[in-house]
N, C-alpha and C. Protein backbone atom coordinates (compact mmCIF):
# COMPACT_ATOMS: atom_id res chain seq x y z
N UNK A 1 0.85 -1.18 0.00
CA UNK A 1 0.00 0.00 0.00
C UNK A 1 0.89 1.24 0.00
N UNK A 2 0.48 2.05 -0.55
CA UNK A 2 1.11 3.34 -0.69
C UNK A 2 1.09 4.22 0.29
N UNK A 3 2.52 5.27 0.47
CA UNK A 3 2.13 6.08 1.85
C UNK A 3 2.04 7.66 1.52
N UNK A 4 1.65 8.02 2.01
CA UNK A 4 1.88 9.42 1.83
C UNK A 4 2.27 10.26 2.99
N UNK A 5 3.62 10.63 2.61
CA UNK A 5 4.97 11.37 3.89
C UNK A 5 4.53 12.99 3.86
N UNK A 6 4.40 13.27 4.75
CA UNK A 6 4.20 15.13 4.89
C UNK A 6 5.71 15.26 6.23
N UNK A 7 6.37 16.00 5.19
CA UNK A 7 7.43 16.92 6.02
C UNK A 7 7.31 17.87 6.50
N UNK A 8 6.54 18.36 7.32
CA UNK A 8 6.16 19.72 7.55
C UNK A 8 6.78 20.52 8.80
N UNK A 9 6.88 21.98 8.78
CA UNK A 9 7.39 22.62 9.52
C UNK A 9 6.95 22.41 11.17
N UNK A 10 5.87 22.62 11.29
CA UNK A 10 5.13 22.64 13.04
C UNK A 10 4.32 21.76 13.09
N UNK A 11 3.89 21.48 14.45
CA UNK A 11 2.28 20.91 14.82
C UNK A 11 1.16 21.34 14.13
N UNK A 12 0.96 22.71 14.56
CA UNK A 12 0.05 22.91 13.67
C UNK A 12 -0.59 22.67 12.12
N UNK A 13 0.60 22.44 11.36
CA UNK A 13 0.07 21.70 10.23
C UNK A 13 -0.24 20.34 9.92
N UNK A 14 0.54 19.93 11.18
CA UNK A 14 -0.05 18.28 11.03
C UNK A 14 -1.80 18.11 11.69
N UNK A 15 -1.62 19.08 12.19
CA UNK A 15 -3.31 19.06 13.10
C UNK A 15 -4.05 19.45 11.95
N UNK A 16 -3.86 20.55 10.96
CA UNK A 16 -4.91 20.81 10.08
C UNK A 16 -4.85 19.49 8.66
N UNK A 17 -3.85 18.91 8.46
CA UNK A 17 -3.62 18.15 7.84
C UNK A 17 -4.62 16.84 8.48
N UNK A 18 -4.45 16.69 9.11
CA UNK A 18 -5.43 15.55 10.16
C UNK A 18 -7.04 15.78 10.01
N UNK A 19 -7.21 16.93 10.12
CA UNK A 19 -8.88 17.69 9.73
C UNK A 19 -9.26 17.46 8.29
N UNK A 20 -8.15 17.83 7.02
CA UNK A 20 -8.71 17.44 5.79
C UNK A 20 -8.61 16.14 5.49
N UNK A 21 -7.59 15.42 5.85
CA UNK A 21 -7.20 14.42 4.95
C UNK A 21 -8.39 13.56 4.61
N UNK A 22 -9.29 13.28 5.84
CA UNK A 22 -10.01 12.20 5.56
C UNK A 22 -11.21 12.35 4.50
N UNK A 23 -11.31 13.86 4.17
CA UNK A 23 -12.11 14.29 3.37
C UNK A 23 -11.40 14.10 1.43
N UNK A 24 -10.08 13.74 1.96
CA UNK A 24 -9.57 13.39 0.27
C UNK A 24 -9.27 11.98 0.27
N UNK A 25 -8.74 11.66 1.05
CA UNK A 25 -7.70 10.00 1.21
C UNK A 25 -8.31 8.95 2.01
N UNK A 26 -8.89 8.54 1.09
CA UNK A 26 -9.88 7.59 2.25
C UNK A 26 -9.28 6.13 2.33
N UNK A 27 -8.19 6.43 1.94
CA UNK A 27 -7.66 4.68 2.31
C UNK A 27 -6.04 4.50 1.99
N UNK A 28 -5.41 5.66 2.41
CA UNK A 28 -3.90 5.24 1.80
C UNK A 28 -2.78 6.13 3.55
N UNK A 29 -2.33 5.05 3.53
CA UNK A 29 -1.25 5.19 4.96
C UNK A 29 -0.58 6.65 4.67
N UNK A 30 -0.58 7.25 6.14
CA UNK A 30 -0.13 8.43 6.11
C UNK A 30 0.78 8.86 7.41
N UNK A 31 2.13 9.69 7.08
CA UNK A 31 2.55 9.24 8.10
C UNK A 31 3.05 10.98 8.13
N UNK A 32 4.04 11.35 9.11
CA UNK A 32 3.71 12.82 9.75
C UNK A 32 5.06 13.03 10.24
N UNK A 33 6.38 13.54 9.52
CA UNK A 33 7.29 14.05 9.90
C UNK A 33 7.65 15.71 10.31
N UNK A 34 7.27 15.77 11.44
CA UNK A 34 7.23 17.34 12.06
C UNK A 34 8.38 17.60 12.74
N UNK A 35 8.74 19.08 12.28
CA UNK A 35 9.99 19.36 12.45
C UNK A 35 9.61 20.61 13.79
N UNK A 36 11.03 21.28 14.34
CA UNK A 36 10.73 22.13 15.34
C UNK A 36 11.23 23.67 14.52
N UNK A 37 10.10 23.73 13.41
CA UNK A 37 10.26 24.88 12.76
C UNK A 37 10.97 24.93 11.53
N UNK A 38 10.95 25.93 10.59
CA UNK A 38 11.56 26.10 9.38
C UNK A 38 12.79 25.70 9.21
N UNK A 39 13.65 26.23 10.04
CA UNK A 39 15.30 25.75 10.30
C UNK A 39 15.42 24.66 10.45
N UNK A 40 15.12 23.81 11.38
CA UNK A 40 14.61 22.67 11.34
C UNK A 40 14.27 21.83 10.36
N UNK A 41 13.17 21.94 9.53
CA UNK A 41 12.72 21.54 8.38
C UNK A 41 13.68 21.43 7.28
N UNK A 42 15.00 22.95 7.17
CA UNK A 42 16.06 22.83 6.03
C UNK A 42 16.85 22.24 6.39
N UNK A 43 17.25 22.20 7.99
CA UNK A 43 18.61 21.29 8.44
C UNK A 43 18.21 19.89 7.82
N UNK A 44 17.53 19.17 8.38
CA UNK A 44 17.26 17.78 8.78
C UNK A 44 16.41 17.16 7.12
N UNK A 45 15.77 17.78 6.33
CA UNK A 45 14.96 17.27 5.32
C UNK A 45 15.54 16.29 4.67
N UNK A 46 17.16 16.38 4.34
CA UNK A 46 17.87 15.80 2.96
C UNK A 46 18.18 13.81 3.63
N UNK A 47 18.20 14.50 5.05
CA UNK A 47 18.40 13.30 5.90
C UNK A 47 17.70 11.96 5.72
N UNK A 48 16.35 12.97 6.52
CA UNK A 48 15.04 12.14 6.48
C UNK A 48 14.40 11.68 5.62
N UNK A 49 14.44 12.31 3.93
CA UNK A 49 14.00 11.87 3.44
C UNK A 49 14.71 10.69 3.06
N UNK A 50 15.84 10.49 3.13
CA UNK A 50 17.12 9.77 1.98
C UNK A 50 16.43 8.56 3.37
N UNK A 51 16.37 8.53 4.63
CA UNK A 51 16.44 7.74 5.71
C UNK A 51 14.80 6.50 5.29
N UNK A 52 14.28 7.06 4.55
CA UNK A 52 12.87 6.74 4.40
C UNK A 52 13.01 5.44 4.33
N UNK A 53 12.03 4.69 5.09
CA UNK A 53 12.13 2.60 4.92
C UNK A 53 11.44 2.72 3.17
N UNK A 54 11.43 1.70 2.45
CA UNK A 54 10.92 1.69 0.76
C UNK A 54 10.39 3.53 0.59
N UNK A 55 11.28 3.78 0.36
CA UNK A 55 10.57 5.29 -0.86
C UNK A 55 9.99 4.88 -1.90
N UNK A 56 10.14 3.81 -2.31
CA UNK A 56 9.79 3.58 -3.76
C UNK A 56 8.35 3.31 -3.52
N UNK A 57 7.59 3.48 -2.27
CA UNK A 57 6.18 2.85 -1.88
C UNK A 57 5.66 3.87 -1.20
N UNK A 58 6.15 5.45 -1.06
CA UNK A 58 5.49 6.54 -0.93
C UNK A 58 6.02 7.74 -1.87
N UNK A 59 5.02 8.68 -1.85
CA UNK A 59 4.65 10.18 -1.93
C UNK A 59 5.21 11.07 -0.59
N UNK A 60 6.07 11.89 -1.25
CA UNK A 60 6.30 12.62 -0.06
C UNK A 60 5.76 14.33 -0.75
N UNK A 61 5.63 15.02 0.83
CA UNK A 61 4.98 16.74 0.16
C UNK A 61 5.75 16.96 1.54
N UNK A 62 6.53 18.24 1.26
CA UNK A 62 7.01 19.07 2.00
C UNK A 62 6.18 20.53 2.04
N UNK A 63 6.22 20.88 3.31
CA UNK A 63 5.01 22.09 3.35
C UNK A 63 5.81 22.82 4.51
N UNK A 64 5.59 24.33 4.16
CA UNK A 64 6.24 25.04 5.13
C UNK A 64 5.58 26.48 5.11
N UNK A 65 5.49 27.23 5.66
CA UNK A 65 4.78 28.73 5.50
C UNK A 65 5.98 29.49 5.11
N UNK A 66 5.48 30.14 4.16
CA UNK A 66 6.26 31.42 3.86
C UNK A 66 7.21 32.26 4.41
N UNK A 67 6.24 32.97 5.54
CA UNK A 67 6.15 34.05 6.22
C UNK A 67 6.81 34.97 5.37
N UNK A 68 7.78 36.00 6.13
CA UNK A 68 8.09 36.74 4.71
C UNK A 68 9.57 36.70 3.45
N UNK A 69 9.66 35.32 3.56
CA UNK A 69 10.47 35.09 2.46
C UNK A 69 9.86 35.34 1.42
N UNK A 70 11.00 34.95 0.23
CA UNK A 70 10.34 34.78 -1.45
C UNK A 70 10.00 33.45 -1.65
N UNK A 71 8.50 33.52 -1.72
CA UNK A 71 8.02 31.89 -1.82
C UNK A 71 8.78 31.30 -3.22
N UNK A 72 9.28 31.78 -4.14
CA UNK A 72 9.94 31.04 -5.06
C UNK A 72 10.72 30.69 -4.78
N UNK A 73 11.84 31.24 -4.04
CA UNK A 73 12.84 30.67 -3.50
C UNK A 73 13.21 30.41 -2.62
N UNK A 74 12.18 30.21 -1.59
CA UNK A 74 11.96 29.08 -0.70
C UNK A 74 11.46 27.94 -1.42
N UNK A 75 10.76 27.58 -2.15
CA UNK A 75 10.15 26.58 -2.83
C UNK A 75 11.45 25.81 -3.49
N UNK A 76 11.88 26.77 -4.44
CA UNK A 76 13.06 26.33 -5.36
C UNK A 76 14.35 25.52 -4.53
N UNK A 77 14.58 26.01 -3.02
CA UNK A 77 15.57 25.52 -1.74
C UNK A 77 15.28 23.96 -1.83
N UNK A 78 13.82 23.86 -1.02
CA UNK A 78 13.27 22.56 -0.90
C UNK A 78 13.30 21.86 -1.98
N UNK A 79 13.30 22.23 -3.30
CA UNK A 79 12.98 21.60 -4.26
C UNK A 79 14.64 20.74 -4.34
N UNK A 80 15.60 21.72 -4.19
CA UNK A 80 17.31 21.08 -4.65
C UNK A 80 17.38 20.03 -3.28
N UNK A 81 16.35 20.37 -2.09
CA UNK A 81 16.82 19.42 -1.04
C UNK A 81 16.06 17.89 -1.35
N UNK A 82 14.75 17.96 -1.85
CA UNK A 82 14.81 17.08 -2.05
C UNK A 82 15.48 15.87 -3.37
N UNK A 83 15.72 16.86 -4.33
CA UNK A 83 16.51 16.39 -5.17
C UNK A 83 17.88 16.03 -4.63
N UNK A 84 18.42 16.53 -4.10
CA UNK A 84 20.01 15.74 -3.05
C UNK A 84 19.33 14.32 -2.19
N UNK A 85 18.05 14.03 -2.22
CA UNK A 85 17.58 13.57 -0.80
C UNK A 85 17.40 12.27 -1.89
N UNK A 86 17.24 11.90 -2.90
CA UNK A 86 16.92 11.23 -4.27
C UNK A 86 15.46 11.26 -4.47
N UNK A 87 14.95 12.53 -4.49
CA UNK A 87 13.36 12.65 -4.68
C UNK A 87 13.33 13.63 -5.31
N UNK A 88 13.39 13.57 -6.76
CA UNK A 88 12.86 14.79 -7.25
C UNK A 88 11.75 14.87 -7.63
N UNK A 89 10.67 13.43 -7.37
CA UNK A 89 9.54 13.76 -7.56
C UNK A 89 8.50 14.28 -6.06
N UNK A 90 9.35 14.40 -5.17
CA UNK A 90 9.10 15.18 -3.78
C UNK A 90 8.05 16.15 -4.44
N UNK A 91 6.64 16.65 -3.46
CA UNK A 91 5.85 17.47 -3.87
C UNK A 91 6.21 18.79 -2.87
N UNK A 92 6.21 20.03 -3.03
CA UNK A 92 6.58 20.82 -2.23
C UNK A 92 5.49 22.04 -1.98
N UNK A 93 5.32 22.58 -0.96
CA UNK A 93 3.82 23.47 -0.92
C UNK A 93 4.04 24.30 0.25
N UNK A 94 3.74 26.12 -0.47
CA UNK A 94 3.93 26.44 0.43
C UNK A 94 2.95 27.86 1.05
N UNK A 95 2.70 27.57 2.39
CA UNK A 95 1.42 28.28 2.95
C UNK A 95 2.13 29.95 2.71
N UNK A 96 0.99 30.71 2.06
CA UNK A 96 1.53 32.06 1.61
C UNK A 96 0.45 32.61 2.62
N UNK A 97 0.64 33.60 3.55
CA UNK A 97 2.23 33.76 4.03
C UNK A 97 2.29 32.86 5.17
N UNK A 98 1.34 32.17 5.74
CA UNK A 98 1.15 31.41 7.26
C UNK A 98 0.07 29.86 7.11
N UNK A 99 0.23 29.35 7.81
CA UNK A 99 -1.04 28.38 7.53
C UNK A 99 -2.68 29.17 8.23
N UNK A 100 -2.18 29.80 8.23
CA UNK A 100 -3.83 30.36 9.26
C UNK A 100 -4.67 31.31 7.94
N UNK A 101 -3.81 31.79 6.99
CA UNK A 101 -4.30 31.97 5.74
C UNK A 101 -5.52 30.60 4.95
N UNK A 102 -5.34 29.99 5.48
CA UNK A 102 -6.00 28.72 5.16
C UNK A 102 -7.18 28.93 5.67
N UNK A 103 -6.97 29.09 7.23
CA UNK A 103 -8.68 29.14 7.59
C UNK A 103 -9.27 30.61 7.77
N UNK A 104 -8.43 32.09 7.13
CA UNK A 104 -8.58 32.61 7.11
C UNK A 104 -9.27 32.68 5.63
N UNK A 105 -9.33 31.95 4.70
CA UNK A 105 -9.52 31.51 3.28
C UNK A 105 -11.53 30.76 3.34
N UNK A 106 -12.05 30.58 4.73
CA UNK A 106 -12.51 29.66 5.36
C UNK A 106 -13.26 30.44 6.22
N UNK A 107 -13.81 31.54 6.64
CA UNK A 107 -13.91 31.76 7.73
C UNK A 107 -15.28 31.30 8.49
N UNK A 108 -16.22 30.39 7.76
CA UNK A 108 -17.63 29.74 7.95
C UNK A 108 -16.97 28.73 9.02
N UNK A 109 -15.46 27.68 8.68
CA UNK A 109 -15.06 26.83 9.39
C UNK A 109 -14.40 27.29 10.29
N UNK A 110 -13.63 28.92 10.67
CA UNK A 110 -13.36 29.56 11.47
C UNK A 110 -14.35 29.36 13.03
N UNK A 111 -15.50 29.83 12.19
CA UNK A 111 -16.44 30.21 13.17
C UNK A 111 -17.41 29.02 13.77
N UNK A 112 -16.96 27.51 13.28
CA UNK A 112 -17.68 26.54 13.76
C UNK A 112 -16.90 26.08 14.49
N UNK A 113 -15.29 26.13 14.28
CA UNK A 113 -14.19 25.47 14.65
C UNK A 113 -14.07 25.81 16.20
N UNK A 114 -14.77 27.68 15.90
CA UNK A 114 -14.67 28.05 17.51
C UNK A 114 -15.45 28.44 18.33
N UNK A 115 -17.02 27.96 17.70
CA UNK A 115 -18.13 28.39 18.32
C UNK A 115 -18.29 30.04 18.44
N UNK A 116 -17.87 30.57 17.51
CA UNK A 116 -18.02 32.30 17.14
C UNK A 116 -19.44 32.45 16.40
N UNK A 117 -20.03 33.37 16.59
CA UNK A 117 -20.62 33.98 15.73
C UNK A 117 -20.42 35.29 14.88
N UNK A 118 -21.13 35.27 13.71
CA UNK A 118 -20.51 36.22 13.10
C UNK A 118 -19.48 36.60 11.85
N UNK A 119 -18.65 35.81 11.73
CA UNK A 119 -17.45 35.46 11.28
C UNK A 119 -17.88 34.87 9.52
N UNK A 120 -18.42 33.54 9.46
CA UNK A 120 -18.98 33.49 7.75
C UNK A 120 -19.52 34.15 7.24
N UNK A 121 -20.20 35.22 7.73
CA UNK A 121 -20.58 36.49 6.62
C UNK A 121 -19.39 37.73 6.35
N UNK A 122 -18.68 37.84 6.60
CA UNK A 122 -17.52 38.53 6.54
C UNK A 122 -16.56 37.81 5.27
N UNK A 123 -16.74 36.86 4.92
CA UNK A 123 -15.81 36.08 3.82
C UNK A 123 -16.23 36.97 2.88
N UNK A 124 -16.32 37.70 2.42
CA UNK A 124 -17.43 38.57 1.16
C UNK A 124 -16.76 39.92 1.14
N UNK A 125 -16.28 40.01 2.46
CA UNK A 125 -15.66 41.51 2.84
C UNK A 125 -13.96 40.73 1.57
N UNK A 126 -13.74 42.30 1.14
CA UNK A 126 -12.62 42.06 0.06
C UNK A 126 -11.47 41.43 0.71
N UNK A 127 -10.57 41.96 1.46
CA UNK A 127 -9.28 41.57 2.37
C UNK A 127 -9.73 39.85 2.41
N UNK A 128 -10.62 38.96 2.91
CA UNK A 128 -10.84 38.11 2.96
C UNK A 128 -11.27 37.35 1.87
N UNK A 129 -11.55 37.58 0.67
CA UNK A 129 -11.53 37.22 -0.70
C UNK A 129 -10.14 36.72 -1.18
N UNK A 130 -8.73 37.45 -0.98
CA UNK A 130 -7.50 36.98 -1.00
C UNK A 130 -6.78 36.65 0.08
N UNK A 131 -6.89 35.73 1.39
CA UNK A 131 -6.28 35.61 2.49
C UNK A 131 -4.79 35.78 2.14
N UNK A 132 -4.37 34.90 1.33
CA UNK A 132 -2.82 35.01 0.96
C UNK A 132 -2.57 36.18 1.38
N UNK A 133 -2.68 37.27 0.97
CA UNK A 133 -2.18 38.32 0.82
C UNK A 133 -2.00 39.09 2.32
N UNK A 134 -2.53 38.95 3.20
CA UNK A 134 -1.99 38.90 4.91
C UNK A 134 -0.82 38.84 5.27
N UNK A 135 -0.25 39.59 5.24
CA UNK A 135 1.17 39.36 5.72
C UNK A 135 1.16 38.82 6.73
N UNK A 136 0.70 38.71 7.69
CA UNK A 136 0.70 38.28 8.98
C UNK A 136 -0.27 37.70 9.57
N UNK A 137 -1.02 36.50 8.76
CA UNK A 137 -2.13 35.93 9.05
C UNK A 137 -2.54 35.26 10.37
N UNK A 138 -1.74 34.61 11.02
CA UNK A 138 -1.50 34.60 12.29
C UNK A 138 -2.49 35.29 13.13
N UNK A 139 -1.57 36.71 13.46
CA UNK A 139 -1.82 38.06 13.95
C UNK A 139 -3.48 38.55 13.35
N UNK A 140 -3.78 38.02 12.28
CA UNK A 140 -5.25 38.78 12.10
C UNK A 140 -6.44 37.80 12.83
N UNK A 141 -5.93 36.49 12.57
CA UNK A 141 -6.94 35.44 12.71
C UNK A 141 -6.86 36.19 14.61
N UNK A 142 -5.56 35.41 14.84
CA UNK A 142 -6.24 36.09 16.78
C UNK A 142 -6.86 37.06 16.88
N UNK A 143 -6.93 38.15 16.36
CA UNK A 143 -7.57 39.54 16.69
C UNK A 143 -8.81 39.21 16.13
N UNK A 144 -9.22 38.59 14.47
CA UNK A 144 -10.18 38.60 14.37
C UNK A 144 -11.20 37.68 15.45
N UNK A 145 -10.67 36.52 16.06
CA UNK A 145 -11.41 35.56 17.28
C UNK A 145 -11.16 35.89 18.48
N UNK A 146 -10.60 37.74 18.33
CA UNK A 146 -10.73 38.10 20.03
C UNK A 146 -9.80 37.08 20.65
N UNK A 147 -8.98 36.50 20.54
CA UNK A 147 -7.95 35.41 20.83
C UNK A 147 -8.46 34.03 21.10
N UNK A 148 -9.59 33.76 20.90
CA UNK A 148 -9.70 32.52 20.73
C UNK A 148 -8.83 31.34 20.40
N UNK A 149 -8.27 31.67 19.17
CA UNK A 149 -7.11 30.66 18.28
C UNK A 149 -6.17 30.77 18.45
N UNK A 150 -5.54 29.68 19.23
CA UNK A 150 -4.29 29.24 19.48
C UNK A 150 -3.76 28.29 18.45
N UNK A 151 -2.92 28.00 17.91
CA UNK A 151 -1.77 27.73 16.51
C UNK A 151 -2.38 26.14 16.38
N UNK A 152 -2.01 25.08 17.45
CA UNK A 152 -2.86 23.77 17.70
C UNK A 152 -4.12 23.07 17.86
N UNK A 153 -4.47 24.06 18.72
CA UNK A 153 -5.93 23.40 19.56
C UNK A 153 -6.75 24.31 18.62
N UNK A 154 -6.79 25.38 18.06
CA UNK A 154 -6.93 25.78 16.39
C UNK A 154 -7.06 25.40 15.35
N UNK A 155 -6.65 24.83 15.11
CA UNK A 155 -5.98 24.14 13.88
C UNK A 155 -6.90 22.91 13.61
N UNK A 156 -6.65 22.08 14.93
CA UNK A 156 -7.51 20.97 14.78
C UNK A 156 -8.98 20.97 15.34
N UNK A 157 -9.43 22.15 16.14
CA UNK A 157 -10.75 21.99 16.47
C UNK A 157 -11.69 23.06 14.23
N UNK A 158 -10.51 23.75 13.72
CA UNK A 158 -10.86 24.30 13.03
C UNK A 158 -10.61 23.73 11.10
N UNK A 159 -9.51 22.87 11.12
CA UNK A 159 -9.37 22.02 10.34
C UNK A 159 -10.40 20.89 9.59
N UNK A 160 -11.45 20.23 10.62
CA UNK A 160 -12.45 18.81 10.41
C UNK A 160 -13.57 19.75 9.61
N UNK A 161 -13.59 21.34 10.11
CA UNK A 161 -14.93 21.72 9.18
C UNK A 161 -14.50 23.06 7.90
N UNK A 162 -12.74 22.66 7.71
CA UNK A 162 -12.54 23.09 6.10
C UNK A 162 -13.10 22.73 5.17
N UNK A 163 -14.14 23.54 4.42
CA UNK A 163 -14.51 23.00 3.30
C UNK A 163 -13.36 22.93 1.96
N UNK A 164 -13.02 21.87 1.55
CA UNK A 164 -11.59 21.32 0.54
C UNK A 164 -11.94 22.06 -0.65
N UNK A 165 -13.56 22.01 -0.96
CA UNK A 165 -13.73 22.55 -2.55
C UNK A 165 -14.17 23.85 -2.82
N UNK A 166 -14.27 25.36 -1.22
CA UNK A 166 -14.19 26.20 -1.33
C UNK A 166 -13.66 26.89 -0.12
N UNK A 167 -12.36 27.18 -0.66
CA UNK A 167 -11.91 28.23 0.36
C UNK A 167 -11.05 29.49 -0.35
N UNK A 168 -11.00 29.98 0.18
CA UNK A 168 -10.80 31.65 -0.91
C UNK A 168 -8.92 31.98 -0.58
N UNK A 169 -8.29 30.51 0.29
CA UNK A 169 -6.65 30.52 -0.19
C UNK A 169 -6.40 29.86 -1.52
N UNK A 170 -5.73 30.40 -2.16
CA UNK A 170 -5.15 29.84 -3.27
C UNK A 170 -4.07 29.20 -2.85
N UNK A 171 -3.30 29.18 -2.11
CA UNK A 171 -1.91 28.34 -1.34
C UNK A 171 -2.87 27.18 -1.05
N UNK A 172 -3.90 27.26 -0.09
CA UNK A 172 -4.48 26.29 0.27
C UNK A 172 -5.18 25.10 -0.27
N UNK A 173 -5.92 25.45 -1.88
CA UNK A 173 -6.11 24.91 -2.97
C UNK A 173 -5.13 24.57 -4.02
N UNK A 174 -3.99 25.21 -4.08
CA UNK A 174 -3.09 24.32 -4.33
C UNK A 174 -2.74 23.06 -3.54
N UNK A 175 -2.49 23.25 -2.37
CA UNK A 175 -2.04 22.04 -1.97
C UNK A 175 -3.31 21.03 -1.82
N UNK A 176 -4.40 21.21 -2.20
CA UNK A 176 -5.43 20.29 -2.05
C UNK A 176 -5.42 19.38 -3.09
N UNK A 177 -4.85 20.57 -4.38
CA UNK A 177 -5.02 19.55 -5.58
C UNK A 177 -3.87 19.05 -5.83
N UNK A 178 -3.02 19.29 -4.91
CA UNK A 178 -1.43 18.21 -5.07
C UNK A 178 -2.05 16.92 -4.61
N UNK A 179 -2.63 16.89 -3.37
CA UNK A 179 -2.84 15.75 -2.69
C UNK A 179 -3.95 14.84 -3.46
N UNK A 180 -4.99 15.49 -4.23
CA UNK A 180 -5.62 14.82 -4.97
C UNK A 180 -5.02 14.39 -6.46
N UNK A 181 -4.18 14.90 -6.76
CA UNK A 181 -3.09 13.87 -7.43
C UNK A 181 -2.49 12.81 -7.64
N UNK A 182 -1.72 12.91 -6.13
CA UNK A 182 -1.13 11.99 -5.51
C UNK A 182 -2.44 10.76 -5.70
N UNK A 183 -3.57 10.92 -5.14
CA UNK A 183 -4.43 10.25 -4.89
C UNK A 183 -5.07 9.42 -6.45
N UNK A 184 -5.17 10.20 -7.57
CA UNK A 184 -5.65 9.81 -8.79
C UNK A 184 -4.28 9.39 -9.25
N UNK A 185 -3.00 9.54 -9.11
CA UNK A 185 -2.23 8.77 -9.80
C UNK A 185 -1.59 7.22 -8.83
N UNK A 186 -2.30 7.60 -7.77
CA UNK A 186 -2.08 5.94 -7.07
C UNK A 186 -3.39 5.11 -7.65
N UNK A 187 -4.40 6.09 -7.97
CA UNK A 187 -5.44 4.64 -8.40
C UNK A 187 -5.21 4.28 -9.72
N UNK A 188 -4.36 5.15 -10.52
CA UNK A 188 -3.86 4.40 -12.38
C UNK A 188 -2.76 3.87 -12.07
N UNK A 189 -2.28 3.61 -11.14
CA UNK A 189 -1.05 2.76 -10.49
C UNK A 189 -1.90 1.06 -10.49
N UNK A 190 -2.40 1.28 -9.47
CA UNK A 190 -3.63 0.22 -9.23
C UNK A 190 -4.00 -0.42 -10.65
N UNK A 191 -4.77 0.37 -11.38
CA UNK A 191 -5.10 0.28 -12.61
C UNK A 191 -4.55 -0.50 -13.58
């Protein structure tokens, strides 16, 4: 059976990763290499991946937030690491500028995630039409939930009610349709 490896920067993305998956991958092993941050993630990647038991029997996606680098060349970094790592078919994805852009992309699942009211009619307001574009998405989501949202217990109480086939991140829909990839080219594998 096939696996699918997520290298990702923090907890928090493995918690929101945990909320969608089951809504795309309904039957393929998944496993969760979390690092203690970006630095982290560039030190150790070339390692872990090369360390992998059969690669030849997973998908790996590396995911990391932006913040305010040049997402090209942050992307383009990961891309030579996993190519040193012997994966150049490594998938790489990256949250512009934060992962909270995601459920800031979302804010109907914002507001169920945290028992708010208020909050899904505001998706309409412009600023929230392009979450990406937040420099500091983080910082808006707390202020916008009055501090409700904390990075984890966030993530995953707000993750299970992302809707996958509309959310107004484009970072975030990219990486949806990587993973549904992954997913349609394991079943012409099968095939």
């Amino acid at each position: 059976m096939r696996t699918l490896v997520f290298f990702l920067e923090e907890p928090s993305a493995k918690e929101m990763l945990q909320g969608i998956l089951p809504k795309l991958l309904p039957d393929m092993t998944l496993r969760f290499i979390v690092f203690e941050g970006k630095q982290d993630l560039e030190k150790q990647l070339i390692r872990k991946m090369r360390l992998w038991n059969k690669p030849e029997e997973a998908s790996f996606i590396v995911m990391r937030d932006q913040d305010a680098g040049d997402c090209r060349k942050i992307k383009q970094n990961l891309l030579e690491k996993c190519q040193e790592a012997g994966r150049p078919d490594a998938i790489v994805r990256i949250a512009c500028h934060e992962l909270e852009s995601f459920y800031l992309g979302d804010l109907q699942a914002v507001e169920k995630g945290l028992e708010l009211k208020g909050l899904a009619k505001m998706q309409n307001q412009r600023q929230y039409r392009e979450p990406d574009n937040f420099p500091a998405p983080a910082n808006k989501l707390t202020t916008l939930t009055k501090k409700r949202y904390q990075k984890i217990s966030g993530s995953r109480s707000i993750s299970k009610h992302l809707d996958v086939d509309n959310n107004q991140s484009r970072s975030f829909n990219v990486l949806v349709k990587a993973i549904r990839n992954i997913v349609s080219d394991k079943v012409a594998i099968l095939n």
